[in-house]
PDB file of N, CA and C in Angstrom:
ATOM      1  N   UNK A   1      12.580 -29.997  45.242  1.00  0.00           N
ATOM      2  CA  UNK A   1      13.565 -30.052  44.192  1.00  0.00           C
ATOM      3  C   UNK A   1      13.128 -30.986  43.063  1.00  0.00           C
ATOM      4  N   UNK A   2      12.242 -31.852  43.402  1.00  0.00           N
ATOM      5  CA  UNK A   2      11.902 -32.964  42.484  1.00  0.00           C
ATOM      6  C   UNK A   2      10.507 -32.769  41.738  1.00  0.00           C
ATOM      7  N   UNK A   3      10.260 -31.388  41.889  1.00  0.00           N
ATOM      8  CA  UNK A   3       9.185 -30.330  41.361  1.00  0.00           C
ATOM      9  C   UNK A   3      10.272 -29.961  40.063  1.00  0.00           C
ATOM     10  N   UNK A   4      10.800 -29.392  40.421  1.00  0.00           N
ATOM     11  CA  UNK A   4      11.348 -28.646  39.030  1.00  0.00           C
ATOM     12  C   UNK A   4      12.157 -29.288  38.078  1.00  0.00           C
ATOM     13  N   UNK A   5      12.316 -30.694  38.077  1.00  0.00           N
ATOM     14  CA  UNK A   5      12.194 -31.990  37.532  1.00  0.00           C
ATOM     15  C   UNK A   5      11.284 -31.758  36.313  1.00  0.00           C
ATOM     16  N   UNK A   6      10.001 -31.309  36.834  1.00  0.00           N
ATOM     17  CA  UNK A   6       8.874 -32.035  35.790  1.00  0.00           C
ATOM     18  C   UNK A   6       8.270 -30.540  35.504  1.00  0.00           C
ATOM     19  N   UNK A   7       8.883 -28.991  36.860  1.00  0.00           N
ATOM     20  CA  UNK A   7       8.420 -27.950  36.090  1.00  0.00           C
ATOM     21  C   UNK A   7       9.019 -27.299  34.769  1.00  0.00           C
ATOM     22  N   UNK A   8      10.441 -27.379  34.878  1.00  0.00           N
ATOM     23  CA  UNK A   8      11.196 -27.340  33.882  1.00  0.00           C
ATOM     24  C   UNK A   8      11.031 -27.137  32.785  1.00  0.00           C
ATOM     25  N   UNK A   9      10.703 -29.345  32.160  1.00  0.00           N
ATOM     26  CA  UNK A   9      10.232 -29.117  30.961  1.00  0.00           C
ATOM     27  C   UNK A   9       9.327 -29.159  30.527  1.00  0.00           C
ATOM     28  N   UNK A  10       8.583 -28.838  31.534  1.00  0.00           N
ATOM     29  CA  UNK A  10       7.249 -28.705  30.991  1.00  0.00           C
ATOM     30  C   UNK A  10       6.934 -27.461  30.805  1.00  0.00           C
ATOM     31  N   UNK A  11       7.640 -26.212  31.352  1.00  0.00           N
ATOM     32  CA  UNK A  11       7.527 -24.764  31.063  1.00  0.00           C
ATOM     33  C   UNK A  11       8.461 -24.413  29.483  1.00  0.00           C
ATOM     34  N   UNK A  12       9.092 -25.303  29.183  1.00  0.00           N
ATOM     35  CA  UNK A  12       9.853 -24.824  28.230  1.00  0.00           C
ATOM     36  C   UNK A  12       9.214 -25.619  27.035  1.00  0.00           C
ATOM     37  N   UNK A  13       8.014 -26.797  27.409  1.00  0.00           N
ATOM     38  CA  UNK A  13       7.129 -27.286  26.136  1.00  0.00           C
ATOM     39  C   UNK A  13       6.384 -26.420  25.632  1.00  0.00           C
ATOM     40  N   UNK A  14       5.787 -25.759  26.930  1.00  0.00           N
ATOM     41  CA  UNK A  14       4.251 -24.569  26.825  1.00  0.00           C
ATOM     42  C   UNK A  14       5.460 -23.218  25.972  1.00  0.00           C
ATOM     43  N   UNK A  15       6.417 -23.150  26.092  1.00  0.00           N
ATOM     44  CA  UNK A  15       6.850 -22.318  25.418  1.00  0.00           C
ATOM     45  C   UNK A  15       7.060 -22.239  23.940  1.00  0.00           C
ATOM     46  N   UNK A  16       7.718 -23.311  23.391  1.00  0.00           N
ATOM     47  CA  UNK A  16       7.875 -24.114  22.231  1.00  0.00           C
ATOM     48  C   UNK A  16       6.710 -24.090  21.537  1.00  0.00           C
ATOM     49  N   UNK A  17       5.503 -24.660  22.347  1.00  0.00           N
ATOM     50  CA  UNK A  17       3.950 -24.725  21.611  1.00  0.00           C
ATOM     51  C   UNK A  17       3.644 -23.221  20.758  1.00  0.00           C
ATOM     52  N   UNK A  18       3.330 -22.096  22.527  1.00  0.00           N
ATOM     53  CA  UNK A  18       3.536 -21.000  21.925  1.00  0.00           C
ATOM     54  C   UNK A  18       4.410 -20.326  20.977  1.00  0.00           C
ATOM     55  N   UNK A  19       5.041 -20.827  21.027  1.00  0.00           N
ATOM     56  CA  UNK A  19       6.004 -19.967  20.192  1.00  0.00           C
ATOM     57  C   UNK A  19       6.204 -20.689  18.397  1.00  0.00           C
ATOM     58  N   UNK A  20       5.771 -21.767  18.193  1.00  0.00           N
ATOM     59  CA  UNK A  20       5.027 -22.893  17.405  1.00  0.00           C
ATOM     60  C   UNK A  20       4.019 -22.416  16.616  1.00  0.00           C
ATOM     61  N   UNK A  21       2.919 -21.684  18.125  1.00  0.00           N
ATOM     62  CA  UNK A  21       1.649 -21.589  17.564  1.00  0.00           C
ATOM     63  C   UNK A  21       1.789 -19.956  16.815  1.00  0.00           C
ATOM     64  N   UNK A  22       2.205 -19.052  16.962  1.00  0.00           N
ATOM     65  CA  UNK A  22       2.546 -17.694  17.077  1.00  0.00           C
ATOM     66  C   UNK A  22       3.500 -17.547  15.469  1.00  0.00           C
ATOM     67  N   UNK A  23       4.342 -18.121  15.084  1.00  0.00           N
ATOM     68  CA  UNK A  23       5.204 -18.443  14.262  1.00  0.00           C
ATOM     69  C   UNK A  23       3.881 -19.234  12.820  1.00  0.00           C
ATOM     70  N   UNK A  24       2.941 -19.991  13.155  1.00  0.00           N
ATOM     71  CA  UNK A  24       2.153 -21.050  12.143  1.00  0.00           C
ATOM     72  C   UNK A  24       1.395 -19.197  12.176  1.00  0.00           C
ATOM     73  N   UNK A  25       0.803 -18.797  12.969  1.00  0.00           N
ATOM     74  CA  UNK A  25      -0.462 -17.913  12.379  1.00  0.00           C
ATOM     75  C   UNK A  25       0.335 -16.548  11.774  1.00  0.00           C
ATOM     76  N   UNK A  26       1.701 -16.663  12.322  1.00  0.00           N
ATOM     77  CA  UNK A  26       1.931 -15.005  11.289  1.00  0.00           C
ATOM     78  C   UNK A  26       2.017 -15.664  10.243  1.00  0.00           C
ATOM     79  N   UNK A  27       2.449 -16.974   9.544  1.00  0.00           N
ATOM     80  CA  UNK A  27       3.243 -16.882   8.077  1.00  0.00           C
ATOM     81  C   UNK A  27       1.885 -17.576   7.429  1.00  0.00           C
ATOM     82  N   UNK A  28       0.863 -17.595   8.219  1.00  0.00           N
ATOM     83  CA  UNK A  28      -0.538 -17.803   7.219  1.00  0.00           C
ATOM     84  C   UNK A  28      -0.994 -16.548   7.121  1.00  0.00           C
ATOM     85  N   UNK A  29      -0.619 -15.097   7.400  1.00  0.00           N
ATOM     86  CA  UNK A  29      -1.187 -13.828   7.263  1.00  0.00           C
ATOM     87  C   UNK A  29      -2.417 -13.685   8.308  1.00  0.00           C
ATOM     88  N   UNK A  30      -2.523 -13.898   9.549  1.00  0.00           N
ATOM     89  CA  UNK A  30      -3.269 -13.573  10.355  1.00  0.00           C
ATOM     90  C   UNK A  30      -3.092 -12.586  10.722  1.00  0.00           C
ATOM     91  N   UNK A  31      -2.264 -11.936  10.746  1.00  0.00           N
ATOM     92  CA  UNK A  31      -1.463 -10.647  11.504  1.00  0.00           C
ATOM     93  C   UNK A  31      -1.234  -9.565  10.118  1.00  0.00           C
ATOM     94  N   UNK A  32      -1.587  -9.461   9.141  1.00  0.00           N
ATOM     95  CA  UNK A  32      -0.493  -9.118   8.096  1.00  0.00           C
ATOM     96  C   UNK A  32      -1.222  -7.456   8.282  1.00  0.00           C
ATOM     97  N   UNK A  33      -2.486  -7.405   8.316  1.00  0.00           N
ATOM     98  CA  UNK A  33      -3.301  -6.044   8.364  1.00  0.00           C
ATOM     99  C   UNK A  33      -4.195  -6.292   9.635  1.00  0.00           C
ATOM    100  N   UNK A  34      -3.720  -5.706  10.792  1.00  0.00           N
ATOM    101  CA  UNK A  34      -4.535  -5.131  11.625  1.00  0.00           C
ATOM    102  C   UNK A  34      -5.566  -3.575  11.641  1.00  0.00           C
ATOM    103  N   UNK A  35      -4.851  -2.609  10.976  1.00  0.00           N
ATOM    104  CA  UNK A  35      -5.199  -1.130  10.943  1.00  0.00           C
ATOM    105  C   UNK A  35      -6.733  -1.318  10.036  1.00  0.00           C
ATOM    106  N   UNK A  36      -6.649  -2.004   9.083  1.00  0.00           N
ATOM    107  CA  UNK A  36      -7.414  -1.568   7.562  1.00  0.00           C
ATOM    108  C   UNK A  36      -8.788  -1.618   8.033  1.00  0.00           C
ATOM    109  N   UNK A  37      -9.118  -2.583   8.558  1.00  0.00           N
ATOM    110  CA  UNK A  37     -10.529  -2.922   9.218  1.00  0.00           C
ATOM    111  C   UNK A  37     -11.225  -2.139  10.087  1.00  0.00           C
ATOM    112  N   UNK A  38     -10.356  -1.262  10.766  1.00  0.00           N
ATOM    113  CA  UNK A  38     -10.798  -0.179  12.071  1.00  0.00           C
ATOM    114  C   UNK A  38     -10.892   0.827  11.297  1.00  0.00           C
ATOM    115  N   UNK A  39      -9.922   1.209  10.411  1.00  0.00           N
ATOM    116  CA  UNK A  39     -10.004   2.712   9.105  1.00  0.00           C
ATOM    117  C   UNK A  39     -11.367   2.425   8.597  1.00  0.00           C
ATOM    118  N   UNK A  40     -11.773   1.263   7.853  1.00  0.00           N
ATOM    119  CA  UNK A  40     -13.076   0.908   7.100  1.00  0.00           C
ATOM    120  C   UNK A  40     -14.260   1.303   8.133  1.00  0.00           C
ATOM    121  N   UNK A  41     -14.198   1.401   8.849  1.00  0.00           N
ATOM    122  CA  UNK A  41     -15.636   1.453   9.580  1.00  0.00           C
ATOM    123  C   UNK A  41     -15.362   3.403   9.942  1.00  0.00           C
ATOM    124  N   UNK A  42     -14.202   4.244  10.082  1.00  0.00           N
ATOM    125  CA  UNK A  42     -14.467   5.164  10.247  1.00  0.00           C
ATOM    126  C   UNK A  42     -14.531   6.139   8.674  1.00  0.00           C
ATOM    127  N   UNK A  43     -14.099   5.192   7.626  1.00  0.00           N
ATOM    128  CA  UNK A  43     -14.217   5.456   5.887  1.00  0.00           C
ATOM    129  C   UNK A  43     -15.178   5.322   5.725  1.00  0.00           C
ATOM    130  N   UNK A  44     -16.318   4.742   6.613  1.00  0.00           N
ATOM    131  CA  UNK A  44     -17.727   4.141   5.575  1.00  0.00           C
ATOM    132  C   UNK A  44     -18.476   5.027   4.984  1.00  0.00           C
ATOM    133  N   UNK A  45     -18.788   5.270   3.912  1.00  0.00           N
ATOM    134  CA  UNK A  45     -19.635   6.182   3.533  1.00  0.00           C
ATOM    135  C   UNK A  45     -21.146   5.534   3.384  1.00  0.00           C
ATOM    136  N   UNK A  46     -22.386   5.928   4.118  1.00  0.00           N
ATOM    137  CA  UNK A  46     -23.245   5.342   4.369  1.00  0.00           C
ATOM    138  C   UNK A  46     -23.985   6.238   2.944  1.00  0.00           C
ATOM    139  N   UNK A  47     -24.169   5.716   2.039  1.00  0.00           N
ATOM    140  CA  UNK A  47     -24.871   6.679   0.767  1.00  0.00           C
ATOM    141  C   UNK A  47     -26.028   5.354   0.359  1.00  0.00           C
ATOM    142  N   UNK A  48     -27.043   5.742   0.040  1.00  0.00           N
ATOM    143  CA  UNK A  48     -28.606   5.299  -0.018  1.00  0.00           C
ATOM    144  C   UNK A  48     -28.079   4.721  -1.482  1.00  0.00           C
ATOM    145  N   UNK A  49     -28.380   3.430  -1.070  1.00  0.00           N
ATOM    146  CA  UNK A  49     -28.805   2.558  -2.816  1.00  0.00           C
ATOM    147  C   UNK A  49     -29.332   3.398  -3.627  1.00  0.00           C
ATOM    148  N   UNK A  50     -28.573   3.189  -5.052  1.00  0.00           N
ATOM    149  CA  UNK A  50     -29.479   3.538  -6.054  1.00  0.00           C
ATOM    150  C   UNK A  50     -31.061   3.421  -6.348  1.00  0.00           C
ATOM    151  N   UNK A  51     -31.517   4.384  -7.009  1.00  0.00           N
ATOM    152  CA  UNK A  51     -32.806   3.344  -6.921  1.00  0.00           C
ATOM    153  C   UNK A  51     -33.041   3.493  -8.160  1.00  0.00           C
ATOM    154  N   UNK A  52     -33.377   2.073  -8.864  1.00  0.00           N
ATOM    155  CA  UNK A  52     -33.776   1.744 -10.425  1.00  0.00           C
ATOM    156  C   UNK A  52     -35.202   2.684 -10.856  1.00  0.00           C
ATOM    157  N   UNK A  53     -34.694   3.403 -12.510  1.00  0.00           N
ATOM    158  CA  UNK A  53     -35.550   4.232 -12.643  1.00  0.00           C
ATOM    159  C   UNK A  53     -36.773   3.733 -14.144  1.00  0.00           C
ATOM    160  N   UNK A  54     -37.754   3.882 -14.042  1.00  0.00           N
ATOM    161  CA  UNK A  54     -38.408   3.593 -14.903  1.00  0.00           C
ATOM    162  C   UNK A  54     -38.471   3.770 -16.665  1.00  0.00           C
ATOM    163  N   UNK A  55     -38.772   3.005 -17.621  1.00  0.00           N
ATOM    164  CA  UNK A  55     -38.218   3.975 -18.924  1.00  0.00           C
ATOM    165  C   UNK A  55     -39.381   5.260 -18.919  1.00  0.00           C
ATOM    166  N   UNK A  56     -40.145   5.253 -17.939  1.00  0.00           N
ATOM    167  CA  UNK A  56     -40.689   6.513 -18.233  1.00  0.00           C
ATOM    168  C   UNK A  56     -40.091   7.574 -17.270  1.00  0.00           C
ATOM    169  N   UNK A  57     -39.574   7.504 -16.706  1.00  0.00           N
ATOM    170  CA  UNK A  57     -38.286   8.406 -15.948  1.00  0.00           C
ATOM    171  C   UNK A  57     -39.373   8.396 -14.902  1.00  0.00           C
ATOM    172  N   UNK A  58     -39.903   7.580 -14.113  1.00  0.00           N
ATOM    173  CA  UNK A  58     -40.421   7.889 -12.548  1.00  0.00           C
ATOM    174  C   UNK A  58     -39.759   6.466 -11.912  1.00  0.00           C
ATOM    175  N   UNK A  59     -39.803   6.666 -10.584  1.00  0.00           N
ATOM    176  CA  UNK A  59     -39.291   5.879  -9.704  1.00  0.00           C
ATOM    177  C   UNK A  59     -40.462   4.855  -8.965  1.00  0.00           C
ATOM    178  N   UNK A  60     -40.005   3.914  -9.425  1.00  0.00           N
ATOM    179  CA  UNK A  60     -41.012   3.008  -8.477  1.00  0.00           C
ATOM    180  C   UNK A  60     -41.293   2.940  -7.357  1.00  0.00           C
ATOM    181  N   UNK A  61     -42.795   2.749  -7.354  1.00  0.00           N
ATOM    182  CA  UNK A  61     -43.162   2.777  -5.881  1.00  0.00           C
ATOM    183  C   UNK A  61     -42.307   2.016  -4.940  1.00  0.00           C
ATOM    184  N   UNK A  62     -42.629   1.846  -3.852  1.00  0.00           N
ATOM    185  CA  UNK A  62     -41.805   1.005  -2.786  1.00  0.00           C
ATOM    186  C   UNK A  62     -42.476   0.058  -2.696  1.00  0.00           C
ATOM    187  N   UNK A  63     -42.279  -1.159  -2.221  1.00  0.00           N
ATOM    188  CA  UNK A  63     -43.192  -2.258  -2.027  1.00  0.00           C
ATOM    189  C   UNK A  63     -43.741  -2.506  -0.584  1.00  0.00           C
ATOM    190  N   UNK A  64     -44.845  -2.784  -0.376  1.00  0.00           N
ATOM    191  CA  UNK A  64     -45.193  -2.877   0.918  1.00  0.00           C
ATOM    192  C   UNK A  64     -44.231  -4.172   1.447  1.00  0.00           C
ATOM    193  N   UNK A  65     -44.220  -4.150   3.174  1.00  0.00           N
ATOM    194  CA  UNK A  65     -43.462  -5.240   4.104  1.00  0.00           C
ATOM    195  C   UNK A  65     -44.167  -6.329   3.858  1.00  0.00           C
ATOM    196  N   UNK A  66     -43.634  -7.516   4.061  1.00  0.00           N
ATOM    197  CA  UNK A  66     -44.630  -8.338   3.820  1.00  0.00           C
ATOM    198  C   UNK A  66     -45.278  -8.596   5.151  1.00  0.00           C
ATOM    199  N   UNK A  67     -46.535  -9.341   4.738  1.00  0.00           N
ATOM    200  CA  UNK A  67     -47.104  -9.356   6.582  1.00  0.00           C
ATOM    201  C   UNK A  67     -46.640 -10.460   7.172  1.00  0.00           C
ATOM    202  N   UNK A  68     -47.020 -10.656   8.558  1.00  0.00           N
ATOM    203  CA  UNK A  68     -46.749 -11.811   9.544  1.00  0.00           C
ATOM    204  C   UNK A  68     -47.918 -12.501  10.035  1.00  0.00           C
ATOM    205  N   UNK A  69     -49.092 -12.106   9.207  1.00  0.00           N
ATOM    206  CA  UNK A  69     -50.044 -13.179   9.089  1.00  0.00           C
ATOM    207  C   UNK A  69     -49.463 -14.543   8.344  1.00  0.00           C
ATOM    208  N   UNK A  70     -49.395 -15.587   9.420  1.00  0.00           N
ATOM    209  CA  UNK A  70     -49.331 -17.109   8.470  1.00  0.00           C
ATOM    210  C   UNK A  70     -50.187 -18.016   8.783  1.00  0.00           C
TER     211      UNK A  70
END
């Protein structure tokens, strides 16, 4: 009996905290858009960089990798 003395309030602190902590992160917008981020990755349109064109209308070569000789 002298358990639930000290389980008590101490279950109803851990509650308070949570419910504390839960209350601070919605009204900073942690929560505000869950959906948008999961849509974006099935929206992505994967389309190839431009590639800058010369004033003589050809496209520059590519540049070689650089090496891993050091």
């Amino acid at each position: 009996m002298e358990a639930l003395y000290l389980l008590i309030p101490l279950s109803l602190a851990i509650i308070a905290l949570a419910a504390w902590i839960f209350l601070r992160m919605s009204d900073s917008g942690q929560f505000d858009d869950m959906d948008a981020p999961a849509h974006s990755i099935l929206l992505d349109e994967d389309l190839p960089a431009p590639m800058d064109i010369t004033p003589e209308g050809e496209a520059p070569r590519p540049h070689d990798p650089p090496s891993r000789d050091a």
